[in-house]
Protein backbone atom coordinates (compact mmCIF):
# COMPACT_ATOMS: atom_id res chain seq x y z
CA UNK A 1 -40.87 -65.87 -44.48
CA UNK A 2 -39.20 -62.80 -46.58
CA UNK A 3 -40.57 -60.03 -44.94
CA UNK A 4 -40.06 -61.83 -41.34
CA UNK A 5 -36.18 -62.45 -42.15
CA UNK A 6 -35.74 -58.94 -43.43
CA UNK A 7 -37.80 -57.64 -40.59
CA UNK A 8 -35.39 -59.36 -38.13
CA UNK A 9 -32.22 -58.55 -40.12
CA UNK A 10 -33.49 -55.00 -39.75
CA UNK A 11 -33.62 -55.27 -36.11
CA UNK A 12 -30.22 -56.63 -36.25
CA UNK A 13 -28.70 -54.00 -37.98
CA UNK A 14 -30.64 -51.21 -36.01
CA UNK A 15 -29.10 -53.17 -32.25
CA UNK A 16 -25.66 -53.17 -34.56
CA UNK A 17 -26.18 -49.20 -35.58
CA UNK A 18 -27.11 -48.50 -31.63
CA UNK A 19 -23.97 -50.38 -29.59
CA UNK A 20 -21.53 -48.81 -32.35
CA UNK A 21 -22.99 -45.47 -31.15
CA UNK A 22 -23.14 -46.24 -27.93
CA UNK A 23 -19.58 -47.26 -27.40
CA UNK A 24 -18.42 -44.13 -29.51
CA UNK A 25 -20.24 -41.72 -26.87
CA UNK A 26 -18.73 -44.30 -23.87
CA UNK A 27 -15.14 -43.59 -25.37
CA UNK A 28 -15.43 -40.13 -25.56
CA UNK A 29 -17.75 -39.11 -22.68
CA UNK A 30 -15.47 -40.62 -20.53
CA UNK A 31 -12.09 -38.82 -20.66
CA UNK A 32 -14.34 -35.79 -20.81
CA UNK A 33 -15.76 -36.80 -17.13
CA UNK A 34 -11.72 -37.22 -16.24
CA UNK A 35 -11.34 -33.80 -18.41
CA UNK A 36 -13.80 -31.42 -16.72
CA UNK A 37 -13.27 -33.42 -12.75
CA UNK A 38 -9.45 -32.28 -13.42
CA UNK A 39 -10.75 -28.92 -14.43
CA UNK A 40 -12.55 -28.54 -11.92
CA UNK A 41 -9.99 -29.49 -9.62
CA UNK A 42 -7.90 -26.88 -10.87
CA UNK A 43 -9.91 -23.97 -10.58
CA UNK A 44 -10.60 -25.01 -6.68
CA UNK A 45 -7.01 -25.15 -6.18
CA UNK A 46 -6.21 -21.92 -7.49
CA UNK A 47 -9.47 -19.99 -5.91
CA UNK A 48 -8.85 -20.87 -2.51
CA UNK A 49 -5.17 -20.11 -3.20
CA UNK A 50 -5.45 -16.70 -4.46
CA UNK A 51 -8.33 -15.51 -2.05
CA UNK A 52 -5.70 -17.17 0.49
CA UNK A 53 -3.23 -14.73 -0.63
CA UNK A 54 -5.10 -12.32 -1.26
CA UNK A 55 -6.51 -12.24 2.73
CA UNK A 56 -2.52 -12.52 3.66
CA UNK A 57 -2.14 -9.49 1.61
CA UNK A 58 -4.74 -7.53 3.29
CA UNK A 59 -2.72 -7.89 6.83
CA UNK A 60 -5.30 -10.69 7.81
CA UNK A 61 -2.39 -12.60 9.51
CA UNK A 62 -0.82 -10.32 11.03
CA UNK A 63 -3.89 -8.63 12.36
CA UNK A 64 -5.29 -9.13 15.93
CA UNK A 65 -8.03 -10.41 15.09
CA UNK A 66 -7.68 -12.85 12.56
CA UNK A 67 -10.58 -13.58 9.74
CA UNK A 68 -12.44 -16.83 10.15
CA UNK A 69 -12.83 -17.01 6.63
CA UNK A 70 -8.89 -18.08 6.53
CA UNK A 71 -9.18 -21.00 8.76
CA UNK A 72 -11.55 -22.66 5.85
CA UNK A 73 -9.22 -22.89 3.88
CA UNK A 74 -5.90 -24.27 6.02
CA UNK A 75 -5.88 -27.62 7.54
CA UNK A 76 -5.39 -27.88 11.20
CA UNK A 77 -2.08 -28.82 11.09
CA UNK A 78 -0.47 -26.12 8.51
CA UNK A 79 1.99 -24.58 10.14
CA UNK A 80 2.42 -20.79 9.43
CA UNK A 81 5.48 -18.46 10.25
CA UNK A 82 4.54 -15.47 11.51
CA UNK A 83 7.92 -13.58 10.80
CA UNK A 84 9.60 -12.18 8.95
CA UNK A 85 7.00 -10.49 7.39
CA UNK A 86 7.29 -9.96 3.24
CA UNK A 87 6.05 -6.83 1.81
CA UNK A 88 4.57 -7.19 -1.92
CA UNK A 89 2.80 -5.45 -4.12
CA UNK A 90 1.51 -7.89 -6.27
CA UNK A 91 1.36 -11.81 -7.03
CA UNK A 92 0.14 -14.18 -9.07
CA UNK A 93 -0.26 -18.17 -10.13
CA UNK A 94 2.96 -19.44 -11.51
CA UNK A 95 2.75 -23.00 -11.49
CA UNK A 96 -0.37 -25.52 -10.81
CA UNK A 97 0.07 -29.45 -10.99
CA UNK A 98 -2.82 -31.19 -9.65
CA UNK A 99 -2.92 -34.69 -9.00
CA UNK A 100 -5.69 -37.09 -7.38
CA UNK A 101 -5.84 -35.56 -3.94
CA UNK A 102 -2.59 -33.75 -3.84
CA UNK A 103 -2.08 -30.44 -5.36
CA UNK A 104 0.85 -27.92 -5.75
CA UNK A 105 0.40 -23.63 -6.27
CA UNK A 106 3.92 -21.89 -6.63
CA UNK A 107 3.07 -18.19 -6.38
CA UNK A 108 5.00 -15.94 -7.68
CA UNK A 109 5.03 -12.19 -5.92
CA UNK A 110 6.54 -9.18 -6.59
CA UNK A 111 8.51 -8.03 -3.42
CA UNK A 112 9.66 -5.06 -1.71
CA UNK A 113 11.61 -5.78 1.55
CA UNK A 114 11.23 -7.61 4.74
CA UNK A 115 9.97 -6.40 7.91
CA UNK A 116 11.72 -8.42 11.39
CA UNK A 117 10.38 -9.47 14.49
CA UNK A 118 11.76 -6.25 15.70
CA UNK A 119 9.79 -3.93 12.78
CA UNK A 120 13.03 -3.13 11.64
CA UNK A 121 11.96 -2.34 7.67
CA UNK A 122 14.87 -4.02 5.04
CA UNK A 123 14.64 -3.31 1.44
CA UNK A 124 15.35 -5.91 -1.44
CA UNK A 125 19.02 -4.62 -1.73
CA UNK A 126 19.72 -5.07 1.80
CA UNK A 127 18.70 -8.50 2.26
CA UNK A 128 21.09 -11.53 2.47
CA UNK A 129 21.64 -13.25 -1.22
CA UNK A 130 21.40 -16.81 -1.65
CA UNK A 131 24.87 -16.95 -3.44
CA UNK A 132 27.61 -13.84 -3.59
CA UNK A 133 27.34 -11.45 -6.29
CA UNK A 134 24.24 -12.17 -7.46
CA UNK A 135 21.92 -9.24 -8.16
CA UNK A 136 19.07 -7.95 -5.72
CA UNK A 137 15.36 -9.26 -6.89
CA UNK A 138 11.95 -8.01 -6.68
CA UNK A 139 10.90 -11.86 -7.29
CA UNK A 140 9.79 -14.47 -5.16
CA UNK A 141 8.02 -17.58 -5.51
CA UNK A 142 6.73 -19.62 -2.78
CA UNK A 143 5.20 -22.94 -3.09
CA UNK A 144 1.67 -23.71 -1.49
CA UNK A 145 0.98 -27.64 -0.91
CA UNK A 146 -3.02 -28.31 -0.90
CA UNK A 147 -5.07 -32.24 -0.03
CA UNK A 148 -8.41 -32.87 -1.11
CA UNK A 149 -10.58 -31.76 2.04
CA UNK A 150 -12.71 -35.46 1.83
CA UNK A 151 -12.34 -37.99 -0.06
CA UNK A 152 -14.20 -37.39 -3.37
CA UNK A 153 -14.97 -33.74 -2.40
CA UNK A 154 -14.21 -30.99 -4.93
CA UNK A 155 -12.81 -28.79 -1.88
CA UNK A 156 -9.25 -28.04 -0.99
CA UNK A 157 -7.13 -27.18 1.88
CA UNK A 158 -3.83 -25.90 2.21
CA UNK A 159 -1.29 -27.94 4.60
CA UNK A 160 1.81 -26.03 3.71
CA UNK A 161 1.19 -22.13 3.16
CA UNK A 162 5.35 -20.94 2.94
CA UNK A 163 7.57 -18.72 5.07
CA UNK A 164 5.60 -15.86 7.39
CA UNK A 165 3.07 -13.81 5.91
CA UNK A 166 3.03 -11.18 3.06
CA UNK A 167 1.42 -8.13 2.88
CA UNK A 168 1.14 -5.45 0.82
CA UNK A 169 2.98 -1.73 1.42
CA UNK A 170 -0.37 -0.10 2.25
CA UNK A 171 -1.77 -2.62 5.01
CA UNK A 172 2.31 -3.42 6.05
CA UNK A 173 2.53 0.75 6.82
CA UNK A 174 -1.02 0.26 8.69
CA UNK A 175 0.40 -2.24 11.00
CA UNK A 176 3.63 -0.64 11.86
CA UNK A 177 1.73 2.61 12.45
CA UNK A 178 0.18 0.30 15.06
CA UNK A 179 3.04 -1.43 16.23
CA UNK A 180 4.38 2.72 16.28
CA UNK A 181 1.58 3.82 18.84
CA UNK A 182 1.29 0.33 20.92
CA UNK A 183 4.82 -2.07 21.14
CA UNK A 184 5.92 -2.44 24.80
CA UNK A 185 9.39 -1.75 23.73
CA UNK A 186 10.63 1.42 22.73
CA UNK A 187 13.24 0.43 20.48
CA UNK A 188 10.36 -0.95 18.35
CA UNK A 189 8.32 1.47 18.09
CA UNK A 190 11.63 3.64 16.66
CA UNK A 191 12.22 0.91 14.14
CA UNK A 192 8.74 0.80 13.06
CA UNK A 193 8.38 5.00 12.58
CA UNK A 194 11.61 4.17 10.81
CA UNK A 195 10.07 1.56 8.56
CA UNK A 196 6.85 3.64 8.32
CA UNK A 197 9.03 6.66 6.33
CA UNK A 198 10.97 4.04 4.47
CA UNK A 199 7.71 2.85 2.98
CA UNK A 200 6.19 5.59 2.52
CA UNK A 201 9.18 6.54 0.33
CA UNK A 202 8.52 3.95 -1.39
CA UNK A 203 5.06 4.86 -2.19
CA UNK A 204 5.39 8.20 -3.36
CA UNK A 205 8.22 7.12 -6.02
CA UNK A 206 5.55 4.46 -7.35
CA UNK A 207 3.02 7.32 -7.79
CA UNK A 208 5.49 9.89 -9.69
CA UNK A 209 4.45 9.58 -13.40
């Protein structure tokens, strides 16, 4: 009768031993699911964001022929500006806030002018100020919106991509060299051999040591 009693008060204690454990791993593997999921989510967000960006910065919008890979990553109904176009050297994530199947990118670029619908070239300096006085910027952030692609799928797409495209000096001077040789109207194609030298300007300062 002993040895059976302690024999089942051993088997007792083991089931005890084994559902303490087992709700210690429950409570902690579960926030970590949450953890790495919102992790996850993240670092989708901001890849298809930056290679986003980065394809904008390569002239992919304003090209001809525009790169399929882009449309992956847009939803159908994202509407993009195609003017003015920004010219940037370099950007970068600035903010990220990701929740469920929403998400928000602000990047954060480092500008050089704008170029208008009529490839007239305008530096930082000469562009219009949000309020009077207030000093010229090479800053600009611009706010990406992003929606979970299915429901429950790690993928993203953007549905708000910001204000015209933004390229950077090199491809912007390819495509008004372009513009230069092949706009129907000859006042553009002064502007743009106009905005050509102003860039290039810009270029060779960047390169003295």
């Amino acid at each position: 009768m002993w040895r059976c009693f302690g024999s089942c008060t051993e088997r007792k204690d083991h089931s005890t031993r084994f559902n303490v454990r087992f709700a210690l791993v429950f409570f902690f593997f579960i926030p970590s699911v949450g953890w790495c999921q919102s992790n996850t989510d993240r670092s989708s967000v901001r890849r298809i964001v930056l290679r986003y960006c980065q394809l904008d910065a390569e002239g992919v919008l304003i090209s001809s022929k525009k790169s399929e890979e882009v449309a992956r990553y847009i939803s159908n109904d994202t509407v993009m500006r195609q003017s003015p176009i920004t010219v940037i050297e370099r950007f970068g994530v600035e903010y990220l806030d990701v929740k469920d199947d929403t998400a928000i990118a602000v990047i954060e670029y480092e500008m050089f002018g704008q170029i208008n619908d009529a490839l007239v070239y305008k530096p930082i300096a000469d562009l219009p100020r949000r309020n009077e006085g207030e000093p010229a910027t090479g800053i600009l952030q611009v706010e990406f919106r992003l929606r979970r692609a299915m429901k429950g799928s790690s993928e993203w797409v953007i549905t708000s991509a910001g204000a015209g495209p933004h390229v950077n000096i090199c491809n912007a001077i390819l495509y008004l060299k372009t513009e230069q040789k092949s706009n129907s109207l000859a006042t553009n194609r002064t502007n743009a051999e106009k905005a050509v030298s102003l860039l290039q300007a810009s270029l060779s300062r960047q390169c003295v040591p």
